[in-house]
PDB file of N, CA and C in Angstrom:
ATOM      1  N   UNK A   1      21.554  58.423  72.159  1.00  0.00           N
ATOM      2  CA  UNK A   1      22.930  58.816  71.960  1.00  0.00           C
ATOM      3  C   UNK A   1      22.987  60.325  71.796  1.00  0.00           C
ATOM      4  N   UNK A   2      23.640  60.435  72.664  1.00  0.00           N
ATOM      5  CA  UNK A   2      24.206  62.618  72.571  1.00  0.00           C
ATOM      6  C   UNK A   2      24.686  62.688  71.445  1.00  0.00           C
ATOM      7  N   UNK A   3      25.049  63.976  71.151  1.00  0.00           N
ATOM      8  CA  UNK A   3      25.886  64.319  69.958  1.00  0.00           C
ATOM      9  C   UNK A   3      27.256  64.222  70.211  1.00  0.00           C
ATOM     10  N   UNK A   4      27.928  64.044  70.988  1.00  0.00           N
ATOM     11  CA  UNK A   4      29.257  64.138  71.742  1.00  0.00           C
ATOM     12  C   UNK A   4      29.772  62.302  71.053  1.00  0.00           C
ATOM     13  N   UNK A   5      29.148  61.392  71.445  1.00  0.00           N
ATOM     14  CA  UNK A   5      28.994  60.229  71.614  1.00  0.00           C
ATOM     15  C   UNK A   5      29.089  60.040  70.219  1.00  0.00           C
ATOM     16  N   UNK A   6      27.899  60.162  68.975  1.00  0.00           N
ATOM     17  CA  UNK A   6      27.715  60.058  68.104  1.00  0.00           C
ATOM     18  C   UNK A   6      29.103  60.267  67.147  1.00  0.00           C
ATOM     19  N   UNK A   7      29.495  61.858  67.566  1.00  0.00           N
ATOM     20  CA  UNK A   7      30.829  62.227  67.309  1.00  0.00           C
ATOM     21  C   UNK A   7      31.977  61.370  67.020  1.00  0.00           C
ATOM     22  N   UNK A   8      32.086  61.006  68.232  1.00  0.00           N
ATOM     23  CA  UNK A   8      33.064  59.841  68.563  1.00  0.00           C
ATOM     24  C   UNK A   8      33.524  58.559  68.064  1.00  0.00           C
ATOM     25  N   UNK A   9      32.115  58.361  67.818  1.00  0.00           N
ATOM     26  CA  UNK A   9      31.963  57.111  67.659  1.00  0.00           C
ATOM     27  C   UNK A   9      32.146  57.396  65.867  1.00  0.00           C
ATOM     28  N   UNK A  10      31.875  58.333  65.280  1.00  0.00           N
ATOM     29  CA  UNK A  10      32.026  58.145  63.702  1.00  0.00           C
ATOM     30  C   UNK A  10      33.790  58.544  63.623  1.00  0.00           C
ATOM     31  N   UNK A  11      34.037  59.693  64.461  1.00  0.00           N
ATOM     32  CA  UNK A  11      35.565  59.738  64.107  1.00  0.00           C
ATOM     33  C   UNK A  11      36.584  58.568  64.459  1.00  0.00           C
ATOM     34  N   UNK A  12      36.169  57.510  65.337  1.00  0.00           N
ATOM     35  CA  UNK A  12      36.604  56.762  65.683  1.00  0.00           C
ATOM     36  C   UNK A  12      36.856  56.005  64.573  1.00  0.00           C
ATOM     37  N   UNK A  13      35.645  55.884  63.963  1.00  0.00           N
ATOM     38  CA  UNK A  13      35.250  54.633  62.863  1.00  0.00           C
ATOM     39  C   UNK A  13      36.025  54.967  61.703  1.00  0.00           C
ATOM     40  N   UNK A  14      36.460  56.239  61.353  1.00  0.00           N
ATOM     41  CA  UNK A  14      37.053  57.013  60.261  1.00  0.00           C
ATOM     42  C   UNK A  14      38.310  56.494  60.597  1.00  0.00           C
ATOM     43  N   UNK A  15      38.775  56.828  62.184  1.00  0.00           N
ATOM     44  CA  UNK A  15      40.633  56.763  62.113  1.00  0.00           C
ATOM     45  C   UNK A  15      41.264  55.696  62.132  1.00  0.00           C
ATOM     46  N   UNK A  16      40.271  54.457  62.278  1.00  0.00           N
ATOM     47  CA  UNK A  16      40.640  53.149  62.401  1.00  0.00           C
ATOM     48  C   UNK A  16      40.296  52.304  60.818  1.00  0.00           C
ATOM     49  N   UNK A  17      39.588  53.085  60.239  1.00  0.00           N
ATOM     50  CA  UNK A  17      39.695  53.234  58.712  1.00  0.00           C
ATOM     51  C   UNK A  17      40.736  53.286  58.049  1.00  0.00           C
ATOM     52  N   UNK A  18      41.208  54.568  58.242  1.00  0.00           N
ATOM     53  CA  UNK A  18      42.518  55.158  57.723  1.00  0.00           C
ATOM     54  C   UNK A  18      43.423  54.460  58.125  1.00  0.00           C
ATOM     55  N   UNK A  19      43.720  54.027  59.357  1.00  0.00           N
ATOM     56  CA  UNK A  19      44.794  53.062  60.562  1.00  0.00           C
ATOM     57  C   UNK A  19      44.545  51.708  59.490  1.00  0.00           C
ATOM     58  N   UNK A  20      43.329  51.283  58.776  1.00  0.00           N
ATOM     59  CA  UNK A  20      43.480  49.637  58.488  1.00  0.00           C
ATOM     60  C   UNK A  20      44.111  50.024  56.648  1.00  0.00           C
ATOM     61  N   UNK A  21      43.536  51.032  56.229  1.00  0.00           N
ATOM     62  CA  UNK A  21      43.728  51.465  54.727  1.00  0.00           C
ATOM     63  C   UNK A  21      45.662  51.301  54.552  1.00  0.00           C
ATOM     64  N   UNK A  22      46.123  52.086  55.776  1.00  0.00           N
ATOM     65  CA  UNK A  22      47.673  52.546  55.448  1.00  0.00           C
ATOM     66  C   UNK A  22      48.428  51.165  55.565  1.00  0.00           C
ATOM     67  N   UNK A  23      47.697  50.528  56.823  1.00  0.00           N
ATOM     68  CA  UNK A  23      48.399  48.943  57.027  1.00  0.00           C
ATOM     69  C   UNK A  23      48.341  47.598  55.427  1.00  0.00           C
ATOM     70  N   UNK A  24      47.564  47.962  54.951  1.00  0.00           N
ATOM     71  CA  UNK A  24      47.523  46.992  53.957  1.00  0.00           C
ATOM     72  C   UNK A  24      46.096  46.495  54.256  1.00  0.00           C
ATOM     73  N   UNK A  25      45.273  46.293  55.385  1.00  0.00           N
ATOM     74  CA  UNK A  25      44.056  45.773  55.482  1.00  0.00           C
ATOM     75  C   UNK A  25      42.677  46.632  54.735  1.00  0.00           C
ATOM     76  N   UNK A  26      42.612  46.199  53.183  1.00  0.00           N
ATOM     77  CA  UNK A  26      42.050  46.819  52.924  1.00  0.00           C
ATOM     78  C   UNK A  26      40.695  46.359  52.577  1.00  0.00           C
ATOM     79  N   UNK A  27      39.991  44.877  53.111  1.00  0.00           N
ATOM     80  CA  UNK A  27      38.855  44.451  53.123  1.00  0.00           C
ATOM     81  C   UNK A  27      37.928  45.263  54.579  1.00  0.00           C
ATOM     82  N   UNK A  28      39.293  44.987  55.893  1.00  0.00           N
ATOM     83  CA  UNK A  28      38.912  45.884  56.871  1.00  0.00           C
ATOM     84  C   UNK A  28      38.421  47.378  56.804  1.00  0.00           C
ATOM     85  N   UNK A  29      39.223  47.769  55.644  1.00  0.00           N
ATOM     86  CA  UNK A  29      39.280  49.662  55.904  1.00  0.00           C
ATOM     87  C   UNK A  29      37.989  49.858  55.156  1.00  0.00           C
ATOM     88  N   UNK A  30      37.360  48.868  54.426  1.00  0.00           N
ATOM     89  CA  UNK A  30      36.677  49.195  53.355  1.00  0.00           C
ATOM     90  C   UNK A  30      35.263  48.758  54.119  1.00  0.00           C
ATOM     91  N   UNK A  31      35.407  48.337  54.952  1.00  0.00           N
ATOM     92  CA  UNK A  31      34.105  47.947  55.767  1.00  0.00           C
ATOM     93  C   UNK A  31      34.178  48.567  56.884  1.00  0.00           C
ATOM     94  N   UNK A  32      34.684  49.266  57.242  1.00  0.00           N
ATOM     95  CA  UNK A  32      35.279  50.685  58.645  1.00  0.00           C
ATOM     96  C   UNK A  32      34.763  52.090  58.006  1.00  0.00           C
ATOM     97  N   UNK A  33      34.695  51.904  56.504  1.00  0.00           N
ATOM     98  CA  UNK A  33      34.460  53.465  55.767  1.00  0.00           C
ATOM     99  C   UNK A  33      32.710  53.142  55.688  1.00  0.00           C
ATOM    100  N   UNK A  34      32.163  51.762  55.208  1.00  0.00           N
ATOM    101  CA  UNK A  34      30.892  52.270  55.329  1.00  0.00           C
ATOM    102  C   UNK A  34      30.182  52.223  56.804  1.00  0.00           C
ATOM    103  N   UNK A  35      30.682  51.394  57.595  1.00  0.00           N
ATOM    104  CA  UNK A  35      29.826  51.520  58.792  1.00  0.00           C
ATOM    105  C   UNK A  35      29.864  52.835  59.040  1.00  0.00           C
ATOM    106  N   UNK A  36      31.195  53.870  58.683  1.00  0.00           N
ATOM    107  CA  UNK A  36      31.614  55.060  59.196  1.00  0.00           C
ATOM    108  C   UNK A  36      30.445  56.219  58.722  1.00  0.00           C
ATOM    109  N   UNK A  37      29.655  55.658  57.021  1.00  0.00           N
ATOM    110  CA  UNK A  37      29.289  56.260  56.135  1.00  0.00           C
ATOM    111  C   UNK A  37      27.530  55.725  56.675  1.00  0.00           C
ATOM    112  N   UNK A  38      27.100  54.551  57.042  1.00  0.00           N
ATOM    113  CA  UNK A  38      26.159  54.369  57.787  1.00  0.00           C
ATOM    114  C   UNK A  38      25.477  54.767  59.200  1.00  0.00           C
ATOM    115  N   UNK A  39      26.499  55.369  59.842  1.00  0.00           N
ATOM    116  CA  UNK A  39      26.325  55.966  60.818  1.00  0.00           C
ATOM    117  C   UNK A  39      26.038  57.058  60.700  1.00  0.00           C
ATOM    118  N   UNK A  40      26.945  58.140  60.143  1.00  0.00           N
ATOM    119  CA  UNK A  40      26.497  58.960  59.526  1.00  0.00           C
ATOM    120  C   UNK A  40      25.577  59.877  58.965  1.00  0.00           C
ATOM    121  N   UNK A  41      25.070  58.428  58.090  1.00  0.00           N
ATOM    122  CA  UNK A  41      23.920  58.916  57.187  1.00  0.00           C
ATOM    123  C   UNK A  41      22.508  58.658  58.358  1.00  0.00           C
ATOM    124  N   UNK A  42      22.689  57.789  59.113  1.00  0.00           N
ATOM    125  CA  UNK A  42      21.172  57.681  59.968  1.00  0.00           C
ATOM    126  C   UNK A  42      21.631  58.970  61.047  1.00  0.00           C
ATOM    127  N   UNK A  43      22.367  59.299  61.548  1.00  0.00           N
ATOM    128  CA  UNK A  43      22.239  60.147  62.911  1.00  0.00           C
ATOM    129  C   UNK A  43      21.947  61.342  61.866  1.00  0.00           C
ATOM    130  N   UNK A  44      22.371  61.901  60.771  1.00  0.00           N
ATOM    131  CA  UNK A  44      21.834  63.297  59.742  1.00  0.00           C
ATOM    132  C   UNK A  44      20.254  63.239  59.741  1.00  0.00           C
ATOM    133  N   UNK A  45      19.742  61.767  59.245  1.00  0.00           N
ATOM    134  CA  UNK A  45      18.297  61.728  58.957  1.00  0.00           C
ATOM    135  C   UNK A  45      17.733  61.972  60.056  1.00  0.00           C
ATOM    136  N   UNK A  46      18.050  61.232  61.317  1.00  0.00           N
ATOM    137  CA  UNK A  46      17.452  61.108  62.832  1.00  0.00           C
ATOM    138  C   UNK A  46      16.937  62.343  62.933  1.00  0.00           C
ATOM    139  N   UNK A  47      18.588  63.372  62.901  1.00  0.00           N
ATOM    140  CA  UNK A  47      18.102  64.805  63.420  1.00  0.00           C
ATOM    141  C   UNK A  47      17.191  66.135  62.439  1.00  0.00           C
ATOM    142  N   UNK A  48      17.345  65.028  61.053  1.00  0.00           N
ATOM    143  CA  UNK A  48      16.367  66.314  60.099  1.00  0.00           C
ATOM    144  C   UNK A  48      14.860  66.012  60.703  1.00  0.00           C
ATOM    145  N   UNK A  49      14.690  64.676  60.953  1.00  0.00           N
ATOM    146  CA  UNK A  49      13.269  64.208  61.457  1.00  0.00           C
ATOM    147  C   UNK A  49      13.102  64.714  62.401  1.00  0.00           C
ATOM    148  N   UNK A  50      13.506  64.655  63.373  1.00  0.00           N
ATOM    149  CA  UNK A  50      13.324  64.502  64.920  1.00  0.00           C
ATOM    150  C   UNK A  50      13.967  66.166  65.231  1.00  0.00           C
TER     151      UNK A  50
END
């Protein structure tokens, strides 16, 4: 995965977060923030390693 991609794919995960938080779905938003927060945290480690 590029960095472009990676990008994407976490802001994605953030705005559809926020999109489930404002609706009332907040078992959804709350499991949209950590995948958002899991992604995250491995593509940071990937690139301190690698």
């Amino acid at each position: 995965m590029n960095d472009l991609s990676k990008d994407v794919l976490i802001g994605s995960l953030f705005i559809a977060g926020i999109w489930s938080f404002i609706s009332g779905l907040f078992v959804i938003s709350t499991v949209l923030f950590a995948a958002t927060s899991m992604v995250s945290n491995m593509t940071a480690r990937a690139h301190i390693q690698g």
